[in-house]
Protein backbone atom coordinates (compact mmCIF):
# COMPACT_ATOMS: atom_id res chain seq x y z
CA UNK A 1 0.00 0.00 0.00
CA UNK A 2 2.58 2.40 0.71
CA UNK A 3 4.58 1.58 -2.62
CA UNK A 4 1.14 2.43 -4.06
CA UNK A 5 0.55 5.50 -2.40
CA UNK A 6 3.90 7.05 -3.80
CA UNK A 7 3.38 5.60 -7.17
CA UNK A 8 -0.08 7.58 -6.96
CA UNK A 9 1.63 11.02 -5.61
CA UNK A 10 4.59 10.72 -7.65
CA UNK A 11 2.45 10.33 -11.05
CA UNK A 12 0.36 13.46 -9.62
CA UNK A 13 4.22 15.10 -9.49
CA UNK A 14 4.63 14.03 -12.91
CA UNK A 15 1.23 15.39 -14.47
CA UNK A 16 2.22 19.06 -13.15
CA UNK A 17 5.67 18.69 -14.27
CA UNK A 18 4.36 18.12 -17.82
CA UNK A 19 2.05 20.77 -17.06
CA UNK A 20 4.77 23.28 -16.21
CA UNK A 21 7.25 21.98 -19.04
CA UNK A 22 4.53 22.83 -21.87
CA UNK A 23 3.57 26.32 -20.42
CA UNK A 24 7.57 27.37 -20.24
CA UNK A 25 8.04 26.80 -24.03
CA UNK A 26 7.50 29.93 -26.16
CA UNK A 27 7.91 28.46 -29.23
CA UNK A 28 3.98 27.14 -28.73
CA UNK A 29 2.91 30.54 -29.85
CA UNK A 30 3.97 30.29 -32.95
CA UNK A 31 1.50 27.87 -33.65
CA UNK A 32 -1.54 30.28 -32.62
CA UNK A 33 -1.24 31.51 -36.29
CA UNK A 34 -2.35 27.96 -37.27
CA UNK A 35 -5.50 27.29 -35.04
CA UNK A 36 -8.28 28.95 -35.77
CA UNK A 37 -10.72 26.76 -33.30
CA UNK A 38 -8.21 28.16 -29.99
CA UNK A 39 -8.68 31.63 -31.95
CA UNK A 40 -12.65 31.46 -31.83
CA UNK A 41 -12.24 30.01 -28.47
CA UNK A 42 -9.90 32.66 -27.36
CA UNK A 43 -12.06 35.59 -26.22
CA UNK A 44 -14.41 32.95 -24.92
CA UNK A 45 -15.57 32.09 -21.27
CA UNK A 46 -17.67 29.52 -19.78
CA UNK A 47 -19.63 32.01 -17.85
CA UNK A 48 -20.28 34.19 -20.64
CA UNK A 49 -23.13 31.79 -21.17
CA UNK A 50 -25.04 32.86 -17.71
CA UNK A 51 -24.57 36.95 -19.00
CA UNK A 52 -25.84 36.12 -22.38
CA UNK A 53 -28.42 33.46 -22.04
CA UNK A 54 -29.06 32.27 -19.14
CA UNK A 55 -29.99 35.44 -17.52
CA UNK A 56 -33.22 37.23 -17.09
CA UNK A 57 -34.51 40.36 -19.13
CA UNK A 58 -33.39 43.18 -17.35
CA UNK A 59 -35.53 45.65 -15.07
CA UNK A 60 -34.68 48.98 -16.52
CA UNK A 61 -32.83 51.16 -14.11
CA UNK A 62 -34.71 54.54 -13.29
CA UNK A 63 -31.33 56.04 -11.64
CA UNK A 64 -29.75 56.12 -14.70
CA UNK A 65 -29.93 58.03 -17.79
CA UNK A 66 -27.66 57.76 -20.76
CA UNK A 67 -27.17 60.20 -23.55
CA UNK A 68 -25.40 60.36 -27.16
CA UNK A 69 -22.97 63.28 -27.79
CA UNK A 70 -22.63 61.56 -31.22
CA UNK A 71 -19.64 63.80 -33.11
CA UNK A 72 -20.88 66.42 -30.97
CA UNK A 73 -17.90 69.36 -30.85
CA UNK A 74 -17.46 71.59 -27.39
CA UNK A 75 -20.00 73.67 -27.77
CA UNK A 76 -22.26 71.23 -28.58
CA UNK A 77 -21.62 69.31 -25.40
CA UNK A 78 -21.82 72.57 -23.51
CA UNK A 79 -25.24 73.27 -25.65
CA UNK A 80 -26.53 69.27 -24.14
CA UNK A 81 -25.25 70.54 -20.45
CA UNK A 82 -26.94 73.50 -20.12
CA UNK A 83 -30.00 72.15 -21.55
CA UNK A 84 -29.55 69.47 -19.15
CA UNK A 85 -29.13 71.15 -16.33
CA UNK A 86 -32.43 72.86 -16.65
CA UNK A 87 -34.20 69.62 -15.72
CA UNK A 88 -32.14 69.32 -11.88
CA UNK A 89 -30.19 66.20 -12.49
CA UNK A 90 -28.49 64.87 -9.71
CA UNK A 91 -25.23 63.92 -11.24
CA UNK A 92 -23.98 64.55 -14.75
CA UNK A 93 -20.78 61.65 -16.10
CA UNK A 94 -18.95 63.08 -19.07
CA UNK A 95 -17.34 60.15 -20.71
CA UNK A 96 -15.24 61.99 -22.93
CA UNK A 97 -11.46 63.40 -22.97
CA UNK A 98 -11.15 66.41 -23.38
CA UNK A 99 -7.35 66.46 -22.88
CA UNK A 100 -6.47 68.37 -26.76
CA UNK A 101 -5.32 72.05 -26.22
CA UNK A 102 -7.52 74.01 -27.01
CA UNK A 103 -7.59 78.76 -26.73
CA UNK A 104 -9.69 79.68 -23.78
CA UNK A 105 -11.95 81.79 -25.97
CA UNK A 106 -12.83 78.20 -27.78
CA UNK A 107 -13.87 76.76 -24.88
CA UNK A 108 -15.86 79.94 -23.29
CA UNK A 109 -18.91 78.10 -23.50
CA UNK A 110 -17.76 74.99 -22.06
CA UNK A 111 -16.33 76.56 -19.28
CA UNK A 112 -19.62 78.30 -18.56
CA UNK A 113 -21.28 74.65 -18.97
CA UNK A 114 -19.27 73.23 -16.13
CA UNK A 115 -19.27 76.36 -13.97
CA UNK A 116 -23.32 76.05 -13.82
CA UNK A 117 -23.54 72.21 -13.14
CA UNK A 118 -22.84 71.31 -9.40
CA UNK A 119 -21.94 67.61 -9.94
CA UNK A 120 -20.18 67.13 -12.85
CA UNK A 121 -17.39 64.35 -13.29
CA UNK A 122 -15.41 64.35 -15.97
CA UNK A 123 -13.48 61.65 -17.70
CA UNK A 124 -9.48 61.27 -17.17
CA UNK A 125 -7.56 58.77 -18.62
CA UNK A 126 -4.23 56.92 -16.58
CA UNK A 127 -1.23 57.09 -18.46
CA UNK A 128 2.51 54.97 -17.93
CA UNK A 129 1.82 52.41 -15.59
CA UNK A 130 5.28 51.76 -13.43
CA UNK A 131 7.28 48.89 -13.64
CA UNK A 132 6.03 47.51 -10.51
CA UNK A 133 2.71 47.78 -11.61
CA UNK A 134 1.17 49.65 -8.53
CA UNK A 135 0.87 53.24 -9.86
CA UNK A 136 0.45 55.26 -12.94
CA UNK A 137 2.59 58.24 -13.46
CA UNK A 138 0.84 60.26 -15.82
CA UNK A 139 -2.89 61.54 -15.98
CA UNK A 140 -4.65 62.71 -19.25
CA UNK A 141 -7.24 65.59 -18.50
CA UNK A 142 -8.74 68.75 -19.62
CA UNK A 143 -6.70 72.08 -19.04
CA UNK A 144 -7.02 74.20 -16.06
CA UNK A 145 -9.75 76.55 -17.00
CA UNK A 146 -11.95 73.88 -18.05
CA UNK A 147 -10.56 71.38 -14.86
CA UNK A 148 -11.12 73.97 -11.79
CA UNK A 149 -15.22 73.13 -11.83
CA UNK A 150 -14.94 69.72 -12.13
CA UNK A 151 -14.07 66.76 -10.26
CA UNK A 152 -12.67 63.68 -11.84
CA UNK A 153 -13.26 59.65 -12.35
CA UNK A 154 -10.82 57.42 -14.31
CA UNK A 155 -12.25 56.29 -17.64
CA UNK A 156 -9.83 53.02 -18.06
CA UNK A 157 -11.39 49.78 -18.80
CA UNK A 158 -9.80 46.92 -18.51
CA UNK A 159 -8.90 44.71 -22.44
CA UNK A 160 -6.55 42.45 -23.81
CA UNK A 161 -6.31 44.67 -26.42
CA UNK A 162 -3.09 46.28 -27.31
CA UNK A 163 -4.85 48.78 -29.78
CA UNK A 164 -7.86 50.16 -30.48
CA UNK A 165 -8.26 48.32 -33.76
CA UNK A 166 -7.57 44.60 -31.55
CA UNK A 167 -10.76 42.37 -29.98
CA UNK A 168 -11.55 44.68 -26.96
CA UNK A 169 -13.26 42.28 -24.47
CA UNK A 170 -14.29 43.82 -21.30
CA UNK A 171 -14.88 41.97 -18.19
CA UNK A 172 -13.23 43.83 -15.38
CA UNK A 173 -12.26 47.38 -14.16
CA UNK A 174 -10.51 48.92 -11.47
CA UNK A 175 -12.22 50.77 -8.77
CA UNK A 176 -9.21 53.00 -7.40
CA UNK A 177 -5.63 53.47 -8.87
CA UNK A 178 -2.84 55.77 -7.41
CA UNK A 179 -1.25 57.87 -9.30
CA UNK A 180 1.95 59.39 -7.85
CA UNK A 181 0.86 58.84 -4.70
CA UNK A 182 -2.44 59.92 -4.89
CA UNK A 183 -5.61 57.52 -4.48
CA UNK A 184 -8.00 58.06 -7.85
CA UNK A 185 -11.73 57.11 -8.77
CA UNK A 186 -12.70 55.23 -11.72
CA UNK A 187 -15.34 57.43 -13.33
CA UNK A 188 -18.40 54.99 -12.21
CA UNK A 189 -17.48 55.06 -8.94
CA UNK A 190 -17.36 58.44 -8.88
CA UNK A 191 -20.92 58.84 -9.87
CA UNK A 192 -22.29 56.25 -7.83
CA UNK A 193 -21.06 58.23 -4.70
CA UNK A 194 -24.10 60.95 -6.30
CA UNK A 195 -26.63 58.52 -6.30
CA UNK A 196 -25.40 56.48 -2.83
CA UNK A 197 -22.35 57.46 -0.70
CA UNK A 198 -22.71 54.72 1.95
CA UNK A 199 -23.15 51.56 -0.83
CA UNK A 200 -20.79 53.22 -2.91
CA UNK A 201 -18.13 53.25 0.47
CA UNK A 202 -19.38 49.08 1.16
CA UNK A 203 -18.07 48.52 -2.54
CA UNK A 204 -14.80 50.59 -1.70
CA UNK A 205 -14.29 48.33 1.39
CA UNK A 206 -14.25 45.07 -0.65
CA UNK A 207 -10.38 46.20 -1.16
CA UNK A 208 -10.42 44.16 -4.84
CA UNK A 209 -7.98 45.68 -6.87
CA UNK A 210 -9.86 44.58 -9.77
CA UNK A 211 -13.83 43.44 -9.60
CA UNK A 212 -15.51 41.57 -12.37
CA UNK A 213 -18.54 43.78 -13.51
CA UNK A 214 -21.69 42.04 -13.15
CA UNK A 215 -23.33 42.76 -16.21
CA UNK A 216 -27.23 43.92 -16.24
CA UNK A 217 -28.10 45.01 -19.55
CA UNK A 218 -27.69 47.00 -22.69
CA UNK A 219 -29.30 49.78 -24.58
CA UNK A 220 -31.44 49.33 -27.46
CA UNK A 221 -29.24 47.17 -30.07
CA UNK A 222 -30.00 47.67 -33.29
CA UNK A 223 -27.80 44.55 -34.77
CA UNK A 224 -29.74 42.22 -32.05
CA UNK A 225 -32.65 40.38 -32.25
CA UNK A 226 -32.22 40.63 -28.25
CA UNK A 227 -32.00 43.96 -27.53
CA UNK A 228 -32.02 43.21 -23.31
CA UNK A 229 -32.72 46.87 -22.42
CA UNK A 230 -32.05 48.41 -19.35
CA UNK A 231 -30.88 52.23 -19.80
CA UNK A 232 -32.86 54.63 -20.98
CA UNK A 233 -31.63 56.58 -23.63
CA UNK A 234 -31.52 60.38 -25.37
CA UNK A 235 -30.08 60.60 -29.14
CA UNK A 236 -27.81 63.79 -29.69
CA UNK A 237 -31.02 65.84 -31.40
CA UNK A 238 -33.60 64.23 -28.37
CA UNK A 239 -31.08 66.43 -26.20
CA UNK A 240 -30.71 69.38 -28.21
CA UNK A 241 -34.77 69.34 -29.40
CA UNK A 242 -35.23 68.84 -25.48
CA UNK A 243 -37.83 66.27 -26.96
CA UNK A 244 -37.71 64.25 -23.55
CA UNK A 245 -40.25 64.88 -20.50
CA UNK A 246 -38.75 66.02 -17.52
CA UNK A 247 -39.24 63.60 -14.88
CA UNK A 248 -36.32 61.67 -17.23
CA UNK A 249 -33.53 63.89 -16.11
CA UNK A 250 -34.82 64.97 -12.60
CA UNK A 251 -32.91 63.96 -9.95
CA UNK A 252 -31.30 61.07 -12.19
CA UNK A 253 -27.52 60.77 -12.64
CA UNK A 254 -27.16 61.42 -16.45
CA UNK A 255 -23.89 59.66 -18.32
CA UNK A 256 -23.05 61.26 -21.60
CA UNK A 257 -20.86 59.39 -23.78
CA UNK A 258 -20.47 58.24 -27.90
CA UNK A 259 -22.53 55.36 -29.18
CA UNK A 260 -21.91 56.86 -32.64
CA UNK A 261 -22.91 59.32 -34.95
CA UNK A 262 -26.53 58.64 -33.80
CA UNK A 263 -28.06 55.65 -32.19
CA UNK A 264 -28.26 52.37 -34.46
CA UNK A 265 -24.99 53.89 -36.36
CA UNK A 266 -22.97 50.00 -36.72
CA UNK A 267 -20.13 51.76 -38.74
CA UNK A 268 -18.97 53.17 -35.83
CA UNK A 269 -15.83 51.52 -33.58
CA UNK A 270 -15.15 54.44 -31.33
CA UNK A 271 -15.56 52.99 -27.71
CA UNK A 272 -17.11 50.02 -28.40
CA UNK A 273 -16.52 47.00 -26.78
CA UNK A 274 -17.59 43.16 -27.10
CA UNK A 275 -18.82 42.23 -23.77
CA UNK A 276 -20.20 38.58 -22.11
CA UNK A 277 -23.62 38.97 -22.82
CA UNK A 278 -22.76 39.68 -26.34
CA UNK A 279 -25.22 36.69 -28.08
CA UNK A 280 -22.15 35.65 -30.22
CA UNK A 281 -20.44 34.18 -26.90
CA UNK A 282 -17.63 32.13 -29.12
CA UNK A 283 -15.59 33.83 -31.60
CA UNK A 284 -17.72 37.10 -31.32
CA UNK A 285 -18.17 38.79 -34.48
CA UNK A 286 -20.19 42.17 -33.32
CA UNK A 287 -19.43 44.75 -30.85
CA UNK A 288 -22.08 44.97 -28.68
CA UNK A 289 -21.40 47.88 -25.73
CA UNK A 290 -20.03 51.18 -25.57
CA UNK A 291 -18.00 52.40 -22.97
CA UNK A 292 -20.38 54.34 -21.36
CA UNK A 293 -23.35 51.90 -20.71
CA UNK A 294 -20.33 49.57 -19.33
CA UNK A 295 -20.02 52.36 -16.81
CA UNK A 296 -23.23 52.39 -16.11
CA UNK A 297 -23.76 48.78 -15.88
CA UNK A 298 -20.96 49.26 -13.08
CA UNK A 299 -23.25 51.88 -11.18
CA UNK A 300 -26.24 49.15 -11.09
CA UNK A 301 -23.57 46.84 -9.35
CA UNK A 302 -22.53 49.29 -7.25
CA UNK A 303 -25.98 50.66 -6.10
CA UNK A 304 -27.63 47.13 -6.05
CA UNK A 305 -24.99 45.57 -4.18
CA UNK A 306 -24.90 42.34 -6.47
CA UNK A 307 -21.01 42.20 -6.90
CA UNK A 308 -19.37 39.12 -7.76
CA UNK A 309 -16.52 36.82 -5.99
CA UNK A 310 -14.24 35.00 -7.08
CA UNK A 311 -12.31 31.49 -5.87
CA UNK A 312 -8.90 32.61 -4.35
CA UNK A 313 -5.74 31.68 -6.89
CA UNK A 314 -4.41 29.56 -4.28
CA UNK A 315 -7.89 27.56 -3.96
CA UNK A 316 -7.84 26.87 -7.55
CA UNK A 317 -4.07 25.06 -7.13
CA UNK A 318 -5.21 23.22 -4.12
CA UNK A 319 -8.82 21.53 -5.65
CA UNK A 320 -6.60 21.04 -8.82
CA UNK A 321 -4.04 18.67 -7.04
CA UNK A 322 -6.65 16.80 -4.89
CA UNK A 323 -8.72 16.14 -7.72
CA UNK A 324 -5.52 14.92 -9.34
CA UNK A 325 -3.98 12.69 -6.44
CA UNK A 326 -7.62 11.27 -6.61
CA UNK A 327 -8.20 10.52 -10.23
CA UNK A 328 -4.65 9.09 -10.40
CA UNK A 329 -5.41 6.88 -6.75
CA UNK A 330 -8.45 5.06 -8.53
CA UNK A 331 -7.07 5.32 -12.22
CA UNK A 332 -4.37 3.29 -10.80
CA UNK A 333 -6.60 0.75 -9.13
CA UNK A 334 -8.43 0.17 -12.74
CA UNK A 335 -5.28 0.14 -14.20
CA UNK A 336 -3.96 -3.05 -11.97
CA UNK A 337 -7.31 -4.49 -12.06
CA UNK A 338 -9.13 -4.76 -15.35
CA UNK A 339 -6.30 -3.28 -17.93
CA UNK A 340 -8.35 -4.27 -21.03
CA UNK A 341 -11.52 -2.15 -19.72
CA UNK A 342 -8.54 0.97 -18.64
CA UNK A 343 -9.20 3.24 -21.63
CA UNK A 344 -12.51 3.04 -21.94
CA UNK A 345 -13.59 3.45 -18.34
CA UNK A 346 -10.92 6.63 -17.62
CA UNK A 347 -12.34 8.40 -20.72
CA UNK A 348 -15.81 7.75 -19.30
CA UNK A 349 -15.09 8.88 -16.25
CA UNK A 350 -13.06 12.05 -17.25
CA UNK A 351 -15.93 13.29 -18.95
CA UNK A 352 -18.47 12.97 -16.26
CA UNK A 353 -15.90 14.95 -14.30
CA UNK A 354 -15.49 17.62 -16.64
CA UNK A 355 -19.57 17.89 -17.58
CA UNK A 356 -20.20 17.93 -13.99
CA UNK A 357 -17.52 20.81 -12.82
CA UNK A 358 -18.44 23.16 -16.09
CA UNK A 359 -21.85 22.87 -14.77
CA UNK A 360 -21.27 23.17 -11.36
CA UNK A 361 -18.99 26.41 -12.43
CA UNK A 362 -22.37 27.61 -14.33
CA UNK A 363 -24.22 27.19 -11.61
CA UNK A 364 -22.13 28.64 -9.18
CA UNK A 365 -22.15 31.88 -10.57
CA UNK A 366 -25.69 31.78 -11.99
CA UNK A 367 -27.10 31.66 -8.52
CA UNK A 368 -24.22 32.78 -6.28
CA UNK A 369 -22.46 35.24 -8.05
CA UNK A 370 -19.45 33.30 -7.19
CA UNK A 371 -16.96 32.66 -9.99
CA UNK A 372 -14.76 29.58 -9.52
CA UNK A 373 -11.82 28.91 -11.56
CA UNK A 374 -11.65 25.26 -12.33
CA UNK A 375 -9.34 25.41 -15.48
CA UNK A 376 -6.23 24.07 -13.62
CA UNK A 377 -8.44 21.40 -12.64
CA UNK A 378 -9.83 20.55 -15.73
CA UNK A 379 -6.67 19.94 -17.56
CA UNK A 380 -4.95 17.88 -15.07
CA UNK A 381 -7.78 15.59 -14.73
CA UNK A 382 -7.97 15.33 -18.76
CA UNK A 383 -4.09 14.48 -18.48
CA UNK A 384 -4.52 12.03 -15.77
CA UNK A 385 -5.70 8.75 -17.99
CA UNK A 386 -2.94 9.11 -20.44
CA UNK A 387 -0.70 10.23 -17.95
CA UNK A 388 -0.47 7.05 -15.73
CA UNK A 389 0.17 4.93 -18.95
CA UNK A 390 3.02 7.26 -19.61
CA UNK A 391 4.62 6.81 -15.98
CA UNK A 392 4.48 3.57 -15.80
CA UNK A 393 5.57 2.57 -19.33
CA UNK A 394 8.27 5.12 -19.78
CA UNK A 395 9.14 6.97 -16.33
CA UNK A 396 8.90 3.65 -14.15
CA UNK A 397 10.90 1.88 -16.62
CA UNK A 398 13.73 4.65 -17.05
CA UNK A 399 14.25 4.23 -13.36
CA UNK A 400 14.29 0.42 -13.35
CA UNK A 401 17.81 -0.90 -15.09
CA UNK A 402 17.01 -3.99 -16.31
CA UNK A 403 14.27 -2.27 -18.05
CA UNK A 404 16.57 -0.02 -19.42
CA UNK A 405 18.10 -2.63 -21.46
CA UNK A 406 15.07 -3.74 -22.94
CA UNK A 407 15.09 -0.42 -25.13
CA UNK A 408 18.33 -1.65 -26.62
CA UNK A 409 17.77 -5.50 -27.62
CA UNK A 410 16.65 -6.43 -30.88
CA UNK A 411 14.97 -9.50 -31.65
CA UNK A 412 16.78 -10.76 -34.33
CA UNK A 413 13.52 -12.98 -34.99
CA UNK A 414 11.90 -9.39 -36.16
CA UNK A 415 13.99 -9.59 -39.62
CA UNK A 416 13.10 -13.11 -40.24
CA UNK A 417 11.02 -13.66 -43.32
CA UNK A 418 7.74 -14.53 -43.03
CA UNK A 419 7.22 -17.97 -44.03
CA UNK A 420 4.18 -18.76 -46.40
């Protein structure tokens, strides 16, 4: 028993070893160019199937407000905020930069604009992460005579994307960042505080240097069949025609971002993002969210409290190996048992396993906003069948001498003829 209990850790050993030997070598990227099924799956998620269809149509949220500044210049956005402003909204979110110099004379109006709204946050973008990764060093904002009646909230959104032209998939953002020593706001955050300072603080005290957002719903889409609404929304003439009653922008926090030239425009790319509950869930072909509702779909989290957790790294590793030293303990047993049944049974049995933890993962974070991360798991118990056959036939044997040996003889009765 004991000689079988080290056989069984030792082959668990083994199966992270070849684990850890395949993720050093760099030379497996070059064949990413060549798979176009790891491509598709790339972007891909097993939870993106709760977001986009498993969930529930959305309750629209009344808070909330978002509005189109289309290709709106300065004074047009001023033009949207002083008409805005007539209607007492609590909050107004500028999701724009407005970091390009500009003469002070060009931005009179603007400056007038933010002078008469009390709660206005502007976008800033964080610039030149350190080395270290803990701080930024630069800040992109307006100048100072547009920047003196404003406060500010981080507009960064965590991609993979390297450019604005790669797959920008957006599951996560930051909810504080320094910069230089100084603690800063992401942009939703910011306005949340306007609508609830006390939830808004219970989010803060999480501490999560990143939190997934837990998505609630879109505008109207006009590519989807779907369109899973949940923020109302004023084009860039509604605004400007005031053709909206005024209970809309009364005491609501009001977001004003691009979503294109006008609503329904699919040419554009500016700010757009594919998201999870984008209906294409594998190898996503449409962009499905701008930047701005994905702020606001962080202020729902924030103000209804329905954030999501996630399995700790080190609680991934540990399940991983137990499920390992397990499948390998009664893998071995069939092995020494019933040899001719082996293959058949493991494979069974592996894919029970792997059915029942993707839907246990599914379930998980339908119902408990808790995201597991089983993919550690996953692998090693698709390795583990094949695995033992490989320890045993090749590693066993390399360590056995007289085994050794029978690599090198050659039965000369191999070259005989075959008689007829």
């Amino acid at each position: 028993m004991k000689r079988f209990t080290l056989d069984t850790i030792l082959c668990t050993i083994f199966i992270f070893a070849i684990l850890g030997f395949f993720a050093s070598l760099p030379l497996l990227k070059i064949f990413d160019a060549f798979d176009p099924v790891g491509e598709m799956f790339s972007d891909f998620e097993l939870t993106d199937i709760v977001f986009s269809q498993l969930r529930d149509e959305p309750i629209a949220d009344e808070e909330l407000v978002i509005v189109n500044i289309g290709e709106l210049n300065r004074e047009g956005i001023a033009q949207q905020i002083r008409i805005l402003n007539k209607y007492k909204p609590k909050a107004i979110g500028l999701d724009v930069l407005l970091d390009e110099s500009q003469p002070l004379e060009n931005d009179s109006m603007l400056v007038r604009a933010f002078r008469e709204t009390p709660n206005l946050i502007v976008g800033e973008k964080l610039v030149d992460l350190n080395k270290e990764g803990t701080e930024f060093t630069h800040i992109l904002r307006p100048e100072d005579h547009l920047s003196e009646h404003v406060d500010f909230g981080f507009v960064n959104l965590i991609t993979d994307a390297r450019t604005q032209h790669d797959l920008k998939v957006c599951r996560e953002f930051t909810p504080k960042q320094l910069v230089k020593g100084e603690m800063r706001y992401a942009f939703p955050v910011r306005l949340a505080m306007a609508i609830d300072s006390a939830k808004s603080q219970r989010f803060l005290n999480r501490e999560n240097e990143v939190e997934i957002i837990n998505y609630k719903g879109n505008v109207m889409n006009f590519v989807s069949q779907n369109p899973r609404m949940k923020y109302f929304t004023l084009d860039v003439m509604d605004v400007l025609d005031e053709n909206f009653t005024p209970d809309l922008i009364e005491d609501k926090v009001v977001i004003m971002c691009t979503m294109g030239r006008f609503l329904g425009d699919v040419l554009t790319r500016e700010d757009y993002y594919f998201t999870p509950m984008n209906e294409r869930y594998v190898g996503k072909a449409e962009h499905d969210m701008f930047g701005g509702i994905i702020h606001a779909n962080i202020i729902s989290q924030i103000i209804d409290e329905d954030h999501i957790d996630t399995m700790p790294k080190n609680a991934s590793i540990i399940l991983a190996i137990v499920l390992c030293l397990v499948n390998v303990f009664f893998f071995k047993m069939i092995y020494g048992a019933i040899p001719k049944w082996y293959d058949g049974v493991t494979k069974l049995i592996i894919l029970s396993e792997v059915f029942f933890l993707a839907t246990l993962m599914i379930y998980l974070f339908y119902d408990y906003n808790y995201k597991v991360d089983f993919t550690l798991a996953l692998i090693v118990i698709a390795l583990s069948g094949d695995a033992i056959e490989v320890y045993h036939g090749v590693i066993k044997n390399l360590f056995s001498k007289r085994n050794r040996k029978e690599i090198f003889k050659v039965n000369m009765k191999f070259w005989e003829p075959i008689k007829t």
